[in-house]
Protein backbone atom coordinates (compact mmCIF):
# COMPACT_ATOMS: atom_id res chain seq x y z
CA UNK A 1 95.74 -1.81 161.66
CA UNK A 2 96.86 -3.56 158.79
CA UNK A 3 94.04 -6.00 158.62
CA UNK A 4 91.33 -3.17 158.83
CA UNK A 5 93.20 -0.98 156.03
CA UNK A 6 93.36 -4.23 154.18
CA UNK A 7 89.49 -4.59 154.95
CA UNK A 8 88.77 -0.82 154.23
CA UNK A 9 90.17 -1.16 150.60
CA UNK A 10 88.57 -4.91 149.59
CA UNK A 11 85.50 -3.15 150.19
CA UNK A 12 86.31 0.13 148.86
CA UNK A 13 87.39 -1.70 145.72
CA UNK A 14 83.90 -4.31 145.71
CA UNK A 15 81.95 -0.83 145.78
CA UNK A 16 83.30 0.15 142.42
CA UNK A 17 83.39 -3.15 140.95
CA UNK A 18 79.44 -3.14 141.42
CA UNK A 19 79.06 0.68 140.34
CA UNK A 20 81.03 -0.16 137.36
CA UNK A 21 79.70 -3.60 136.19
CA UNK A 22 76.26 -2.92 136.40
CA UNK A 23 73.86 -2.06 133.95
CA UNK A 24 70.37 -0.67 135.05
CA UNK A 25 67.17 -0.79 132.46
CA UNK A 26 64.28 0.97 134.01
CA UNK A 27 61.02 0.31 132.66
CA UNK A 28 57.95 2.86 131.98
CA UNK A 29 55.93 1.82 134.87
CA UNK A 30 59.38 2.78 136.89
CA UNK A 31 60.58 -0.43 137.87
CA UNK A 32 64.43 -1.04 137.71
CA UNK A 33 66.36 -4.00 136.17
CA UNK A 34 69.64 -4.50 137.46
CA UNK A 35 70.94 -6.57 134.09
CA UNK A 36 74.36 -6.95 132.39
CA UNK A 37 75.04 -8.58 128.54
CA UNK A 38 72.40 -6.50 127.24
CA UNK A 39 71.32 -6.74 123.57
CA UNK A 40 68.98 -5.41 121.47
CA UNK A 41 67.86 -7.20 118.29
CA UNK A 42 64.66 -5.84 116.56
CA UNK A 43 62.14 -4.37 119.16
CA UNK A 44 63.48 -6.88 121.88
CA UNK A 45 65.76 -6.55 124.21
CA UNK A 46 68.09 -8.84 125.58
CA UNK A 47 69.88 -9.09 128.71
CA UNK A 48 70.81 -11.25 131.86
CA UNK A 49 70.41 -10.73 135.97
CA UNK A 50 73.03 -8.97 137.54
CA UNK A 51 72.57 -11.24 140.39
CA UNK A 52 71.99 -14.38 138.82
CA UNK A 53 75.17 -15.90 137.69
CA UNK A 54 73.13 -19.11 135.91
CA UNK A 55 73.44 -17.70 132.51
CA UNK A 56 69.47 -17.68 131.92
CA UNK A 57 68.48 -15.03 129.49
CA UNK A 58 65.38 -12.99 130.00
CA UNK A 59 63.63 -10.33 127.22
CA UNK A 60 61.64 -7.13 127.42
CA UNK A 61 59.99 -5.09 124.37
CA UNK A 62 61.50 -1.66 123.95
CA UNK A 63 58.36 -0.19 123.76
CA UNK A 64 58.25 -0.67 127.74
CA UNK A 65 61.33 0.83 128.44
CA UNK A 66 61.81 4.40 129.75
CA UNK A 67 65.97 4.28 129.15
CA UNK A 68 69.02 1.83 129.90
CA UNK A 69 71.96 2.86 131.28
CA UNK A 70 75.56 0.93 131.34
CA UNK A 71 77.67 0.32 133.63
CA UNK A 72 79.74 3.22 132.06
CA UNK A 73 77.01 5.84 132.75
CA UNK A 74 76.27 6.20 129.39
CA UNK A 75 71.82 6.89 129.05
CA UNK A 76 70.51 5.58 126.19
CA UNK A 77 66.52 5.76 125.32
CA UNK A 78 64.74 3.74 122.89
CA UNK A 79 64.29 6.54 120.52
CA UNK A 80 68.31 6.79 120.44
CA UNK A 81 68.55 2.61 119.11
CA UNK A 82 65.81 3.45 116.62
CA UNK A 83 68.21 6.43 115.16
CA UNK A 84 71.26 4.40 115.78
CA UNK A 85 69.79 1.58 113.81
CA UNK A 86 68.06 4.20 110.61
CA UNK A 87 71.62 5.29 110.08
CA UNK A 88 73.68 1.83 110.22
CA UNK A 89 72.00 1.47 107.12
CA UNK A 90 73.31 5.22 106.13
CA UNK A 91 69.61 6.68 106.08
CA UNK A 92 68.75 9.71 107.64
CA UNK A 93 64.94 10.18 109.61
CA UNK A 94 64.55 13.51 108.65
CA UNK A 95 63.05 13.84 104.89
CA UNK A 96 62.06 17.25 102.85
CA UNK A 97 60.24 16.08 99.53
CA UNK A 98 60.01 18.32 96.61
CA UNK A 99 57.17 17.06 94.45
CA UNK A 100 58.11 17.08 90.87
CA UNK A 101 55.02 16.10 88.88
CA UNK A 102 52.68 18.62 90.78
CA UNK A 103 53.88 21.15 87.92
CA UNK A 104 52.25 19.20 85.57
CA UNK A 105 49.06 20.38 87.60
CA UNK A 106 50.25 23.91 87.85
CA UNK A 107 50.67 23.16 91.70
CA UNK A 108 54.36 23.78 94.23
CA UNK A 109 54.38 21.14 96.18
CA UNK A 110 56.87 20.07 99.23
CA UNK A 111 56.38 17.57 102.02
CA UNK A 112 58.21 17.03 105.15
CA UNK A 113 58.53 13.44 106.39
CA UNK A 114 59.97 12.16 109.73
CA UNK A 115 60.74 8.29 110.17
CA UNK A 116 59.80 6.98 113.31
CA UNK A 117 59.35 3.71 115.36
CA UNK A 118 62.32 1.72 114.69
CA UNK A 119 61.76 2.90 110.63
CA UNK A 120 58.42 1.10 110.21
CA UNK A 121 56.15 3.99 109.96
CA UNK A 122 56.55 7.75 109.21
CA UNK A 123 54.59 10.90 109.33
CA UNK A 124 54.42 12.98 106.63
CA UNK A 125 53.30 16.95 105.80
CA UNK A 126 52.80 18.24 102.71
CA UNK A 127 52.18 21.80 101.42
CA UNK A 128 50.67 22.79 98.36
CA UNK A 129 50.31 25.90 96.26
CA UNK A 130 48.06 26.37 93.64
CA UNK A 131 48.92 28.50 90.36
CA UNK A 132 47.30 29.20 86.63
CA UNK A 133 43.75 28.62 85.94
CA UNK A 134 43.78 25.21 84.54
CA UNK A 135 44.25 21.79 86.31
CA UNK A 136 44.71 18.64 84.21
CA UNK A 137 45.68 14.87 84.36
CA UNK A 138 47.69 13.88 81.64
CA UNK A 139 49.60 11.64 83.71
CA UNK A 140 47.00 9.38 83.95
CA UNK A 141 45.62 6.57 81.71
CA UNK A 142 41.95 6.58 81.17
CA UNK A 143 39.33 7.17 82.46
CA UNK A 144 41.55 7.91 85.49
CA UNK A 145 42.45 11.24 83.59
CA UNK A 146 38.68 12.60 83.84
CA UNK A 147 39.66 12.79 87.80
CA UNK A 148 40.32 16.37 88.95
CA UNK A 149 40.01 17.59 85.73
CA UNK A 150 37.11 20.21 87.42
CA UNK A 151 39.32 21.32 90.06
CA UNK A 152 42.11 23.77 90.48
CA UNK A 153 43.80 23.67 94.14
CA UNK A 154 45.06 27.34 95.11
CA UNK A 155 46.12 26.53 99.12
CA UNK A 156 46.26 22.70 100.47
CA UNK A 157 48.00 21.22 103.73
CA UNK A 158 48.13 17.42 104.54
CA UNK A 159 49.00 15.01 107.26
CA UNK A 160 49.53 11.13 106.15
CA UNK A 161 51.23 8.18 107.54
CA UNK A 162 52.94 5.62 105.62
CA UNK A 163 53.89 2.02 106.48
CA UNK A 164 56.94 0.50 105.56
CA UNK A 165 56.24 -3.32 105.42
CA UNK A 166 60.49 -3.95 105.84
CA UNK A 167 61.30 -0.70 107.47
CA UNK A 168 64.09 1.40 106.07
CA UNK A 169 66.43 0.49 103.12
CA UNK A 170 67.96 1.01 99.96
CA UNK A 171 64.44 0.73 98.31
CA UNK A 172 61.38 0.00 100.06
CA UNK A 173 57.37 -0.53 99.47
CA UNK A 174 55.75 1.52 101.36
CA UNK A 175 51.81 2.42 101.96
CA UNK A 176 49.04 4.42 103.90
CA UNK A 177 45.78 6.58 104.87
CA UNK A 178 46.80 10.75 103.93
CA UNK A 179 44.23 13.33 104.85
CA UNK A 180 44.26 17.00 102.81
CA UNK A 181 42.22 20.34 103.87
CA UNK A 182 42.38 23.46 101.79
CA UNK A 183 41.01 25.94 98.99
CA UNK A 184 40.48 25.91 95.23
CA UNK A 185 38.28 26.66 92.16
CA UNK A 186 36.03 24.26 91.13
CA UNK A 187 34.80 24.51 87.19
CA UNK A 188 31.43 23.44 86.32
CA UNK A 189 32.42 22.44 82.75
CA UNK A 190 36.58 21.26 81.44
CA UNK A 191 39.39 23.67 81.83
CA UNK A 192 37.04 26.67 82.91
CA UNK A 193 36.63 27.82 79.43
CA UNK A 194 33.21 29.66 79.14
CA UNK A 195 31.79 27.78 82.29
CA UNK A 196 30.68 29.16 85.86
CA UNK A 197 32.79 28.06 88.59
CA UNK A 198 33.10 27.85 92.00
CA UNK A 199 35.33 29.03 94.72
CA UNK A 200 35.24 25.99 97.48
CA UNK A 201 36.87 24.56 100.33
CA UNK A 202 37.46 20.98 100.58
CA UNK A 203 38.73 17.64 102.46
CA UNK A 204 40.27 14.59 100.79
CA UNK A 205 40.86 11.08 102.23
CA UNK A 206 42.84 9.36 100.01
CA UNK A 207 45.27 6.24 100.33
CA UNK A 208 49.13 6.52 98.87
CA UNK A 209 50.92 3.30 97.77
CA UNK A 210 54.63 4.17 96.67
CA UNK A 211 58.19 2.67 96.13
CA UNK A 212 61.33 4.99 97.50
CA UNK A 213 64.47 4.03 96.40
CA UNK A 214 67.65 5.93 97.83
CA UNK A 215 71.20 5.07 95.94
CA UNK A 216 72.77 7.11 98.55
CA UNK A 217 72.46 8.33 102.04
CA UNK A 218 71.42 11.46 101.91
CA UNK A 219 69.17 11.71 98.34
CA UNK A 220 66.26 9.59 97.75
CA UNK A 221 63.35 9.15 94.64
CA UNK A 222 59.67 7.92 95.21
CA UNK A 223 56.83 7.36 92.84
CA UNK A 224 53.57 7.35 94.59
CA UNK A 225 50.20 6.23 93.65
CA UNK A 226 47.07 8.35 95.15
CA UNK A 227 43.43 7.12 95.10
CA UNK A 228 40.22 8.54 97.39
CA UNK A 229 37.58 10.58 97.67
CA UNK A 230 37.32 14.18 98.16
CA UNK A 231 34.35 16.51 99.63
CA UNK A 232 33.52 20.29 98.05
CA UNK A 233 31.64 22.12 100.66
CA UNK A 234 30.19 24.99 98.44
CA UNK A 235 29.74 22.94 95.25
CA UNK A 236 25.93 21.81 94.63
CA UNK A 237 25.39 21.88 98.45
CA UNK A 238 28.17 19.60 99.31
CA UNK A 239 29.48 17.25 96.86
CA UNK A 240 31.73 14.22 97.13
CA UNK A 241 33.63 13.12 93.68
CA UNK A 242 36.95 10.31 93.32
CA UNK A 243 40.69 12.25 93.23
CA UNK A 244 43.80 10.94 92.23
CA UNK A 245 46.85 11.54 91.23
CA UNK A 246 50.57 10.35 90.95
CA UNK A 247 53.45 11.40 92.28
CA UNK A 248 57.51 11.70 91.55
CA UNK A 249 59.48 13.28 94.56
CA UNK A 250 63.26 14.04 94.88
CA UNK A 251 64.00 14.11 98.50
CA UNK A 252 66.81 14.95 100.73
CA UNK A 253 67.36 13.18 103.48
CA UNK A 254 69.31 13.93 107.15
């Protein structure tokens, strides 16, 4: 009786030394790693057999796992390292922009930007409201001014992406394709004074380049260039003309 109860409990107590030591990493296509030592570094992770006691060290991208979970029970998905990692350097994914040089083209202007992919990339969706009856481009140099100078926006939505070259930090180059649809008045002379206009809808493609700088964690400042094209559907039949524009934003971060 003894030996069996002694038995019982070295198995009993193997059981949770396996439940408890092992870590599992299962993989998109649903196939299951039974690993321990795991470490991620960049978009790689790092980890060794849970039955192989030879020390070898084998790697998988992130990007094909569905979740890891230690020996602890604690789940953790890849989009939970990416966060973990944005805020070790104290910077938050969620972003609301307020753009401050639109008033100097009588437009209200606010964005909403989410970082994503490991802070590499981020999406970002701007809103824009058009007021007055004059649209100008003082802010910049020549003959860059003469761009816009015909239009006033009065209702614009947007969807760009921007690349950041060395991901998130204290102050970062960043870059990327933007795409705006909405409504305005488009003046067939400067200004609109004692010229025929017309009221248009329109499409722009344009390409941002920018610099963001945040001093602390939740507050950050960006000055972005804007250059493309952009299409009037009810001007002259359809007309195609070069927009631009630059860009200060105050953002707060989360």
């Amino acid at each position: 009786m003894k030996k069996s109860n002694l038995f019982v409990t070295f198995v009993f107590l193997a059981l949770i030394s396996v439940s408890y030591g092992q870590d599992v990493i299962l993989l998109t296509n649903r196939a299951k790693i039974e690993a321990k030592e795991i470490v991620v570094k960049g978009k790689t992770v790092y980890y060794q057999d849970y039955n192989d006691n030879s020390g070898d060290v084998f790697t998988v991208s992130l990007g094909k796992i569905e979740y890891i979970q230690y020996a602890s029970g604690e789940k953790v998905l890849p989009a939970d390292i990416m966060d973990k990692r944005n805020s070790l350097v104290g910077l938050g994914n969620n972003l609301i922009n307020f753009h401050i040089l639109d008033f100097s083209t009588n437009n209200f202007t606010m964005s909403y930007e989410r970082v994503i992919a490991d802070g590499e990339f981020s999406l970002q969706f701007p809103v824009s409201l058009g007021y007055g009856d004059e649209s100008t481009n003082l802010l910049l140099p020549p003959p860059f001014d003469e761009i816009d100078i015909k239009f006033m926006n009065r209702f614009s939505v947007g969807a760009g992406l921007n690349i950041f070259p060395t991901r998130q930090g204290k102050a970062r180059y960043f870059f990327g394709p933007a795409i705006h649809g909405g409504s305005g008045v488009y003046y067939h002379g400067y200004y609109g004074l004692g010229n025929t206009y017309d009221n248009t809808g329109f499409v722009s493609f344009v390409v941002n380049n920018g610099l963001i700088i945040s001093p602390i964690s939740h507050f950050s400042l960006s000055l972005v260039g804007t250059i493309g094209a952009r299409h009037y559907f009810d001007v002259e039949g359809g007309k195609t003309a070069a927009t631009g524009k630059i860009s200060f934003n105050l953002s707060y971060r989360f």
